[in-house]
PDB file of N, CA and C in Angstrom:
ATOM      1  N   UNK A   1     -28.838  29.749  -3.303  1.00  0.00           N
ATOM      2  CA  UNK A   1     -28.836  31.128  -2.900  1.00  0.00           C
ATOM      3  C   UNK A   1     -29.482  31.229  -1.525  1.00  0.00           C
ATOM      4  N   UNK A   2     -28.712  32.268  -0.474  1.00  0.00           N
ATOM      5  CA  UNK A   2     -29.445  32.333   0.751  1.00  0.00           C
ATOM      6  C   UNK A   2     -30.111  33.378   1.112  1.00  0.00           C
ATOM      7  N   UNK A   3     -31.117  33.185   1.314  1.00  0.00           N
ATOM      8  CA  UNK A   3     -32.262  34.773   1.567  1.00  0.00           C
ATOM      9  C   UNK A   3     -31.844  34.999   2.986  1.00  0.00           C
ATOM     10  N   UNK A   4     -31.798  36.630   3.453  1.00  0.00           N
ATOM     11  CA  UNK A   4     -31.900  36.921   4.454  1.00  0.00           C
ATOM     12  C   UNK A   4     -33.055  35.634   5.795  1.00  0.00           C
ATOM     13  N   UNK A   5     -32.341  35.861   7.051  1.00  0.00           N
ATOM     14  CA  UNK A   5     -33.304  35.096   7.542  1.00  0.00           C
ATOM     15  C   UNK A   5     -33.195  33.321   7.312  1.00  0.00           C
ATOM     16  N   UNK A   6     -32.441  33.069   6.339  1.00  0.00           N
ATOM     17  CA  UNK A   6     -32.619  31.165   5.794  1.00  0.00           C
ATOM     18  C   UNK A   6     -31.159  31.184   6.486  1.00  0.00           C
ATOM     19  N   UNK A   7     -31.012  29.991   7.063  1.00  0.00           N
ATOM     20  CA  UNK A   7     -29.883  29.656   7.874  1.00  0.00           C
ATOM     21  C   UNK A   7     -29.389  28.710   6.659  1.00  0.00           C
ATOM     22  N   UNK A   8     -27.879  28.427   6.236  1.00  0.00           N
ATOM     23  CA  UNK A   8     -27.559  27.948   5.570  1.00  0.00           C
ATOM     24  C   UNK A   8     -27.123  26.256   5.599  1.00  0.00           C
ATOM     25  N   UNK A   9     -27.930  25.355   5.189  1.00  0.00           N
ATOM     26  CA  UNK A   9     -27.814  23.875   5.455  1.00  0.00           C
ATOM     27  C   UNK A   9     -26.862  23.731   5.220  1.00  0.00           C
ATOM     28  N   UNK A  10     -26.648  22.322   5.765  1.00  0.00           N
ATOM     29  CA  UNK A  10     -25.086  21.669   5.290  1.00  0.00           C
ATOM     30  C   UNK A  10     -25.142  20.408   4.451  1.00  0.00           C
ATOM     31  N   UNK A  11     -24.528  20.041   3.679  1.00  0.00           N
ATOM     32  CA  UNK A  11     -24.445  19.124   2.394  1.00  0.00           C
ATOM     33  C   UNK A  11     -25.436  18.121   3.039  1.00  0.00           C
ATOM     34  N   UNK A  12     -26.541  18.219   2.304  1.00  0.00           N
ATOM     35  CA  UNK A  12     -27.062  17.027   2.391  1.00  0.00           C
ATOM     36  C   UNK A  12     -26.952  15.553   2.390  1.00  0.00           C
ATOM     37  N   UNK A  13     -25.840  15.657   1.186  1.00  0.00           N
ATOM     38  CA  UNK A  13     -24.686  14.091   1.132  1.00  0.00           C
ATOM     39  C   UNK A  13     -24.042  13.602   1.909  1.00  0.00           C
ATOM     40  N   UNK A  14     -23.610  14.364   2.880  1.00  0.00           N
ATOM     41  CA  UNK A  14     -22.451  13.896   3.857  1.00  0.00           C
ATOM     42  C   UNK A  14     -22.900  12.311   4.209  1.00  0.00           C
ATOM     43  N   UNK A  15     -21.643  11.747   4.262  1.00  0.00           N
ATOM     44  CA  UNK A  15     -21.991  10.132   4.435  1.00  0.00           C
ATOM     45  C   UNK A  15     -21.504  10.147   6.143  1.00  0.00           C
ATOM     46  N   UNK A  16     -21.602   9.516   6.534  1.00  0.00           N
ATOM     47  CA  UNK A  16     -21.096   8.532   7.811  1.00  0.00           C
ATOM     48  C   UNK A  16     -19.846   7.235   7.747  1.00  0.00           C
ATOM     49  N   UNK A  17     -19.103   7.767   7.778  1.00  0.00           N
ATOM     50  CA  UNK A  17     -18.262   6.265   7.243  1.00  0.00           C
ATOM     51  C   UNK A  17     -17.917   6.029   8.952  1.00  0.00           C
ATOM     52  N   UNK A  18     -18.392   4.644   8.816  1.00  0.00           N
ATOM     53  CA  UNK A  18     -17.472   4.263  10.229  1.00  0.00           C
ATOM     54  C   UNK A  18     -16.000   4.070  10.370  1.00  0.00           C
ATOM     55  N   UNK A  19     -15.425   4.763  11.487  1.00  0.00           N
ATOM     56  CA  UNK A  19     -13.631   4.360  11.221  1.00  0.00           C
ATOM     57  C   UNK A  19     -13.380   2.969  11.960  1.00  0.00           C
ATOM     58  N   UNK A  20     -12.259   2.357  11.816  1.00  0.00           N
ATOM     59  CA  UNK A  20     -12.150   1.592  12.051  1.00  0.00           C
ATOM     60  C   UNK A  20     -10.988   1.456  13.481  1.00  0.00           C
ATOM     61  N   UNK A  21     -11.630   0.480  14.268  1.00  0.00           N
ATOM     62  CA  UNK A  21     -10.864   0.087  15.432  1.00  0.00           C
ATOM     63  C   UNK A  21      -9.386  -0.004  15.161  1.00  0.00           C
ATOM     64  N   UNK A  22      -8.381   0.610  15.829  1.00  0.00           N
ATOM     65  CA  UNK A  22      -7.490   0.176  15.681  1.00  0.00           C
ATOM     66  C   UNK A  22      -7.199  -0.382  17.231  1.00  0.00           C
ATOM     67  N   UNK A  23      -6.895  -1.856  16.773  1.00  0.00           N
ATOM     68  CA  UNK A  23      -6.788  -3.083  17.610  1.00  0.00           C
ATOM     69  C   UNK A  23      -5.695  -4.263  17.572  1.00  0.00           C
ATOM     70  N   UNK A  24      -4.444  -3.174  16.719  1.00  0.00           N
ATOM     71  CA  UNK A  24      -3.479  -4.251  16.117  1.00  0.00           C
ATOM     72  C   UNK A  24      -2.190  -3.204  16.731  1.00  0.00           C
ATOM     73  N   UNK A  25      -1.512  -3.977  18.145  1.00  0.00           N
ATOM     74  CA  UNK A  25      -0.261  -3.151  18.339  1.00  0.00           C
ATOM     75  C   UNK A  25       1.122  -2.690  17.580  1.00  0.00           C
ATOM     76  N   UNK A  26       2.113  -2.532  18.288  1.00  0.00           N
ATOM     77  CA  UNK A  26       3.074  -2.373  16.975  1.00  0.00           C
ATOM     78  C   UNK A  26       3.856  -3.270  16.475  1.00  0.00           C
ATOM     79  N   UNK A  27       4.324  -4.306  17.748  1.00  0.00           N
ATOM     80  CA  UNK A  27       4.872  -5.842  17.625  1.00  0.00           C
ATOM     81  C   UNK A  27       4.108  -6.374  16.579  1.00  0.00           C
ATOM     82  N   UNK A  28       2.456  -6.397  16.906  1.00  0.00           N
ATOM     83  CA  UNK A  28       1.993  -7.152  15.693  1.00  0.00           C
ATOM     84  C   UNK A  28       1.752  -6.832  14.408  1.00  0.00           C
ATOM     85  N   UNK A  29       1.744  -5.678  14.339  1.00  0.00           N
ATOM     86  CA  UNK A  29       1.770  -4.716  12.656  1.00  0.00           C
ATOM     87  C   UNK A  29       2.925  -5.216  12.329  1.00  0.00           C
ATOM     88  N   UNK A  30       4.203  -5.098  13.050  1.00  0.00           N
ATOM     89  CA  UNK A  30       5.410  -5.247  12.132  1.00  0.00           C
ATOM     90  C   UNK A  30       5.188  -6.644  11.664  1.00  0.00           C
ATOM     91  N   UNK A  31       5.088  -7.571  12.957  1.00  0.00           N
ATOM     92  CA  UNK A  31       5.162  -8.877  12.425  1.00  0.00           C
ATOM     93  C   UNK A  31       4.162  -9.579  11.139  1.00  0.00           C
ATOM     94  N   UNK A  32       3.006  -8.692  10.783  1.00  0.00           N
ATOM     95  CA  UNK A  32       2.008  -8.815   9.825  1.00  0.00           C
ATOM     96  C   UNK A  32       2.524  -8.193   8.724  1.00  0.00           C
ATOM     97  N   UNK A  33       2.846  -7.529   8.371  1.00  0.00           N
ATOM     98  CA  UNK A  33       3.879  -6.306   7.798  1.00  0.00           C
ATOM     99  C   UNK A  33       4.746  -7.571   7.307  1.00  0.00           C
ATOM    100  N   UNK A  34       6.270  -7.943   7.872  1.00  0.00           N
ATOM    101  CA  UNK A  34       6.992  -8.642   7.414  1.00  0.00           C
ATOM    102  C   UNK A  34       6.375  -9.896   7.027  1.00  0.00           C
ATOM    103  N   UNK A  35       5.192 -10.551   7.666  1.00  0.00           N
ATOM    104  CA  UNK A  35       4.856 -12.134   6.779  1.00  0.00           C
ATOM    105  C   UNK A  35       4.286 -11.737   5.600  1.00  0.00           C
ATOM    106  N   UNK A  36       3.552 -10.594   5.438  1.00  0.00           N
ATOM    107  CA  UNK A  36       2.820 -10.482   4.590  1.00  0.00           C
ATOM    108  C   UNK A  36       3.333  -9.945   2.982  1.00  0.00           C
ATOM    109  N   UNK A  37       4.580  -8.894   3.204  1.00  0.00           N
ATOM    110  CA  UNK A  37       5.313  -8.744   2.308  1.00  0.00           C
ATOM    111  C   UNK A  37       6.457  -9.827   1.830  1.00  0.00           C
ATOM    112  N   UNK A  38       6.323 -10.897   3.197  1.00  0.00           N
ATOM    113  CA  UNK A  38       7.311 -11.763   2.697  1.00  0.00           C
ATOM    114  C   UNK A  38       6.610 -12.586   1.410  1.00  0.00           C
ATOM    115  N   UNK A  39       5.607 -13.091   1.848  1.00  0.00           N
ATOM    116  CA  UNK A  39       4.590 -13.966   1.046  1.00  0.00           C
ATOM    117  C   UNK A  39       4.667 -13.253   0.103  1.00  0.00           C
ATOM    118  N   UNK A  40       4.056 -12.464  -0.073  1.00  0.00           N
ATOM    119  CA  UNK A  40       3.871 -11.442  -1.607  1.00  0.00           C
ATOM    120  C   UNK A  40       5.220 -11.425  -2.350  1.00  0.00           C
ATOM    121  N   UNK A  41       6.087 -11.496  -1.956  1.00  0.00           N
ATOM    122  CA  UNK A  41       7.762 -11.239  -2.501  1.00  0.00           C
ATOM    123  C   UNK A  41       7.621 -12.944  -2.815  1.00  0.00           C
ATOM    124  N   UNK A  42       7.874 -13.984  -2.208  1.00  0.00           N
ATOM    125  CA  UNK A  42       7.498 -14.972  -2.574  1.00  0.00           C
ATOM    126  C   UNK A  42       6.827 -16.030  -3.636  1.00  0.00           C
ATOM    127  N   UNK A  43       5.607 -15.565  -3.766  1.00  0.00           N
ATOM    128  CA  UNK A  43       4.733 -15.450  -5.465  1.00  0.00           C
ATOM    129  C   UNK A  43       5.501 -14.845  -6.118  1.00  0.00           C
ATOM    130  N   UNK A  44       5.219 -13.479  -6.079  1.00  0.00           N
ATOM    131  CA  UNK A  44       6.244 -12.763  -7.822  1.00  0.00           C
ATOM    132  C   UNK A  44       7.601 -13.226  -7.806  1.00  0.00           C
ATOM    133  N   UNK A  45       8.575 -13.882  -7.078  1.00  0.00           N
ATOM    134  CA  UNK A  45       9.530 -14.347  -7.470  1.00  0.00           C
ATOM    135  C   UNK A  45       9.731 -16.126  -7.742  1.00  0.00           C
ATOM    136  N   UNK A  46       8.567 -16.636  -7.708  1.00  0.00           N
ATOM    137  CA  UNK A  46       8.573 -18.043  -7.792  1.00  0.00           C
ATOM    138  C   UNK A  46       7.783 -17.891  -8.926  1.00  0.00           C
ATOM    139  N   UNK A  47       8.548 -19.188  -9.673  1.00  0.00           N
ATOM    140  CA  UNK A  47       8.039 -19.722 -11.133  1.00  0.00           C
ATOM    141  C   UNK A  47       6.209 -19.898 -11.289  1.00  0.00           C
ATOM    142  N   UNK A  48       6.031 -20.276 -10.070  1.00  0.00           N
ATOM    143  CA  UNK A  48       4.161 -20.559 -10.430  1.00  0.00           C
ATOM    144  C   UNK A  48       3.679 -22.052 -10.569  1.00  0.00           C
ATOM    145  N   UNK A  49       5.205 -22.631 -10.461  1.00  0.00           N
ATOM    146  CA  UNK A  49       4.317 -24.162 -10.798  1.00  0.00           C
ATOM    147  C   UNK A  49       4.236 -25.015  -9.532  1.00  0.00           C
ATOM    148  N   UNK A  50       3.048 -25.449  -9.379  1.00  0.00           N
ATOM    149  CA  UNK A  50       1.649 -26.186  -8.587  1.00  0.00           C
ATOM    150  C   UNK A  50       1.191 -25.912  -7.614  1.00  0.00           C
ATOM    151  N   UNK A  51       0.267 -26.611  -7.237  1.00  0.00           N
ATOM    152  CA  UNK A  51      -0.875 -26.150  -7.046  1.00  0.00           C
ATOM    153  C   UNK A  51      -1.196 -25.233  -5.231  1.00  0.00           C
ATOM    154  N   UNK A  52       0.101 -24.855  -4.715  1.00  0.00           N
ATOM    155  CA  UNK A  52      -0.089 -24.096  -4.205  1.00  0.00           C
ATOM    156  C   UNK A  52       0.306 -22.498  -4.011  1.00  0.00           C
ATOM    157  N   UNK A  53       0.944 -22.514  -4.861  1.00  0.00           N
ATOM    158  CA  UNK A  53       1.580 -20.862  -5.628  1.00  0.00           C
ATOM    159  C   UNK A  53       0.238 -20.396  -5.242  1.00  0.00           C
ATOM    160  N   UNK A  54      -1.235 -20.320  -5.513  1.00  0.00           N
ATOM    161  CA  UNK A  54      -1.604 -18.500  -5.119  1.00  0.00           C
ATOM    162  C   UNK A  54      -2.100 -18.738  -3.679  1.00  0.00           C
ATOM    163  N   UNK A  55      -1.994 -19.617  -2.927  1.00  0.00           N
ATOM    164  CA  UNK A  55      -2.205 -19.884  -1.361  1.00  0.00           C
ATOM    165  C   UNK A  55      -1.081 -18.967  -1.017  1.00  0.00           C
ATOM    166  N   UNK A  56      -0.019 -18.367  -1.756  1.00  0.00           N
ATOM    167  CA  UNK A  56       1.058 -17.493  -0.972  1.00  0.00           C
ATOM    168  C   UNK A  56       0.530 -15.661  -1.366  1.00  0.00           C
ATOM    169  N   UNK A  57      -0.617 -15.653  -2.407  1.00  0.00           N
ATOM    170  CA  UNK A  57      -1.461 -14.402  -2.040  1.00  0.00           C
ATOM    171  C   UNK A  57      -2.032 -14.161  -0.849  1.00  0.00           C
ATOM    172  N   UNK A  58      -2.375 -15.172   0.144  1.00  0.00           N
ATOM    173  CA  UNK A  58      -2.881 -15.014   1.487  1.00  0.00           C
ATOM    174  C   UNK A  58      -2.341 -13.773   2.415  1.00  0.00           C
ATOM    175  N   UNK A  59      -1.356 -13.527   1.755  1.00  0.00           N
ATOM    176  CA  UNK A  59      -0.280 -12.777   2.296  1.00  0.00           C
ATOM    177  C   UNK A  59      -0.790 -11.324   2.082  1.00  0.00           C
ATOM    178  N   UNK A  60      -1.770 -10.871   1.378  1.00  0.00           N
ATOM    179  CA  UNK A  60      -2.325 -10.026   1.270  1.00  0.00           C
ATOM    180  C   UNK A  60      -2.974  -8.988   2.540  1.00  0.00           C
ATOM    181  N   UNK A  61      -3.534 -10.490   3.392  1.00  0.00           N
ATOM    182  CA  UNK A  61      -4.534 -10.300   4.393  1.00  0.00           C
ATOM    183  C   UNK A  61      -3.902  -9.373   5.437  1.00  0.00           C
ATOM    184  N   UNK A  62      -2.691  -9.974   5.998  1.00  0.00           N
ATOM    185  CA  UNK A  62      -1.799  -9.847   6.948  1.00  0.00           C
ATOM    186  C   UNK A  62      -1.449  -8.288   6.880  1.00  0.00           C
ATOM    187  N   UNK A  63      -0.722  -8.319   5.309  1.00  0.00           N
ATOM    188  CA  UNK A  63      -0.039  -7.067   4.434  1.00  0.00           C
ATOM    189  C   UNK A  63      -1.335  -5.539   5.474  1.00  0.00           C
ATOM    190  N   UNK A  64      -2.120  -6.233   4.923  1.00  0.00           N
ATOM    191  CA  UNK A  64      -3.445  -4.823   4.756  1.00  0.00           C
ATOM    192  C   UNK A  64      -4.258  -4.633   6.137  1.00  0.00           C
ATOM    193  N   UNK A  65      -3.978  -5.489   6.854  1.00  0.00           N
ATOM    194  CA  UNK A  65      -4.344  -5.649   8.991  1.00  0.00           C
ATOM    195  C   UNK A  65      -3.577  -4.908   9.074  1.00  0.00           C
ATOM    196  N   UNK A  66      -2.132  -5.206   8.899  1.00  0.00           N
ATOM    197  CA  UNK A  66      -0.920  -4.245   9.223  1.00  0.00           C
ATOM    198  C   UNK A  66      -0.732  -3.359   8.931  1.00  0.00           C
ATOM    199  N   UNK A  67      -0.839  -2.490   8.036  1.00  0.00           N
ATOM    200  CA  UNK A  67      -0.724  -1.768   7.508  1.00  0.00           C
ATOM    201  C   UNK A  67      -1.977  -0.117   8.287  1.00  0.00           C
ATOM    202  N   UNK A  68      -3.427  -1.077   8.370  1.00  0.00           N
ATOM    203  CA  UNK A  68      -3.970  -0.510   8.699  1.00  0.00           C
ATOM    204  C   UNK A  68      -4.613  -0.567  10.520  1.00  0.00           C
ATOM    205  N   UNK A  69      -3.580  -1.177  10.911  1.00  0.00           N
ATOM    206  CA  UNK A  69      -3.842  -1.049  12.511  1.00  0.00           C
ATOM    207  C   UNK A  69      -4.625  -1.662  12.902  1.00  0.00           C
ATOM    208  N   UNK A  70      -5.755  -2.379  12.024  1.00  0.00           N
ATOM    209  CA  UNK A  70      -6.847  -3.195  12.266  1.00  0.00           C
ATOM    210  C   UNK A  70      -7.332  -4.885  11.716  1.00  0.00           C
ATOM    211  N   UNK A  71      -7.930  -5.504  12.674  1.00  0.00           N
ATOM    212  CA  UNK A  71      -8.101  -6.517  12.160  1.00  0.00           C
ATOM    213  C   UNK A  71      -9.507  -6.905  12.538  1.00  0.00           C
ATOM    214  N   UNK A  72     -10.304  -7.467  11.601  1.00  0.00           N
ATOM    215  CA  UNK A  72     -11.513  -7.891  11.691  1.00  0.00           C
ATOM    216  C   UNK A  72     -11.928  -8.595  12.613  1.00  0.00           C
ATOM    217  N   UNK A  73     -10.765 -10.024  12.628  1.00  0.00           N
ATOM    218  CA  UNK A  73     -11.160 -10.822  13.510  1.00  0.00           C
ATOM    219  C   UNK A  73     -11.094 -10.304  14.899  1.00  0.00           C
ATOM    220  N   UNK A  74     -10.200  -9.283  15.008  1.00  0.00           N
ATOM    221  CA  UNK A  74      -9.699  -9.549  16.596  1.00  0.00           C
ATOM    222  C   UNK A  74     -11.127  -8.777  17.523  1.00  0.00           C
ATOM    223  N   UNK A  75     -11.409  -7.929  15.784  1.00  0.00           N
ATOM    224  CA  UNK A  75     -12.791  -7.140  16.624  1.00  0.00           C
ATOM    225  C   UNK A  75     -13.859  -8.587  17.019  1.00  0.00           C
ATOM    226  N   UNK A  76     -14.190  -8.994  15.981  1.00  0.00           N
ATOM    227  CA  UNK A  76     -14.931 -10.251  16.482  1.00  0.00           C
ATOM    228  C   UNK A  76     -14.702 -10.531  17.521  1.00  0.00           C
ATOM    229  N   UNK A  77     -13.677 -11.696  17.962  1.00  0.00           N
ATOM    230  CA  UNK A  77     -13.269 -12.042  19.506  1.00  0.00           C
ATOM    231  C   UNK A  77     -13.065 -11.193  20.297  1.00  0.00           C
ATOM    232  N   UNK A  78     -13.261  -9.843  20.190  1.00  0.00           N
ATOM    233  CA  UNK A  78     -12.810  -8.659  20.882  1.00  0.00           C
ATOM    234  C   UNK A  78     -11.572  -8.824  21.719  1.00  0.00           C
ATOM    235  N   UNK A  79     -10.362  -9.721  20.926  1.00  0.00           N
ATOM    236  CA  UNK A  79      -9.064  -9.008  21.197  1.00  0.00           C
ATOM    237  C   UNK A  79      -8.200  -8.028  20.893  1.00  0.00           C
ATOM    238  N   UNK A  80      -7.453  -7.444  21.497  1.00  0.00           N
ATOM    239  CA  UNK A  80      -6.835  -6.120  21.118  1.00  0.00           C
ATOM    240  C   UNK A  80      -4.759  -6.145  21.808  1.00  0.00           C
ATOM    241  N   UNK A  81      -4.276  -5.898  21.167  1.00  0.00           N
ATOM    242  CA  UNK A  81      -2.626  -5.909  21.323  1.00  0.00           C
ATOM    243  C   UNK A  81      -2.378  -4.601  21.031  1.00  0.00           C
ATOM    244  N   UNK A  82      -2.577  -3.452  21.515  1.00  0.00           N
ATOM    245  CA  UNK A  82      -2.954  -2.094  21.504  1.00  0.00           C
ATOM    246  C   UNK A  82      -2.191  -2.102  23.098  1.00  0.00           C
ATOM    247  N   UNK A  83      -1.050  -0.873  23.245  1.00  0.00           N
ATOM    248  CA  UNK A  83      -1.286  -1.115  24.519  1.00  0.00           C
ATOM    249  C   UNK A  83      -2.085  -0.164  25.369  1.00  0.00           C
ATOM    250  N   UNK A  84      -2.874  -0.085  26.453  1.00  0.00           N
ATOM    251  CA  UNK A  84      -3.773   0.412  27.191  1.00  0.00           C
ATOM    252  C   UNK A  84      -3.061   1.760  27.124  1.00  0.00           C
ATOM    253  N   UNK A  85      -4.417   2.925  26.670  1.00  0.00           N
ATOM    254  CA  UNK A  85      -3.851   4.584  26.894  1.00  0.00           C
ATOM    255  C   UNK A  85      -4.512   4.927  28.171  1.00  0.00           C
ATOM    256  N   UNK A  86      -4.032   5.631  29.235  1.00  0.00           N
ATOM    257  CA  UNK A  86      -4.463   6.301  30.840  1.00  0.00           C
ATOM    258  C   UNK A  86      -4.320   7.608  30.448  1.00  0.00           C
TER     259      UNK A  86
END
């Protein structure tokens, strides 16, 4: 309840989420995009037998960079395939 005079706070909860760099152009989204759904299509349609069937989950990584414009590493090395905005 706000009494005359009390200025009304704002959610105390509010979080901070950091957003994330986007540092992944469009050449390379697609091309992360297509390895990554390829791989994944790959597993669920292969039988499963030896011992490198879930090395083609890797495909995950690619899938979810792409998808989301960003990649961890490239922040690390601070490369970027973004092209320059003026």
């Amino acid at each position: 309840m706000v009494y005359s005079g009390q200025a009304a706070k704002a959610a105390p909860h509010k979080r901070n989420i950091p957003k994330l760099k986007t540092n992944v152009g469009s050449t390379d989204r697609i091309l992360r995009v297509v390895l990554g759904a390829g791989l994944l299509i790959w597993f669920f349609l292969d039988n499963g037998s030896g011992p490198w069937h879930y090395a083609k989950l890797i495909g995950l990584v690619p899938l979810l960079t792409g998808l989301m414009s960003s990649c961890p590493l490239y922040s690390l090395f601070g490369m970027n395939t973004c092209p320059m905005k003026r």
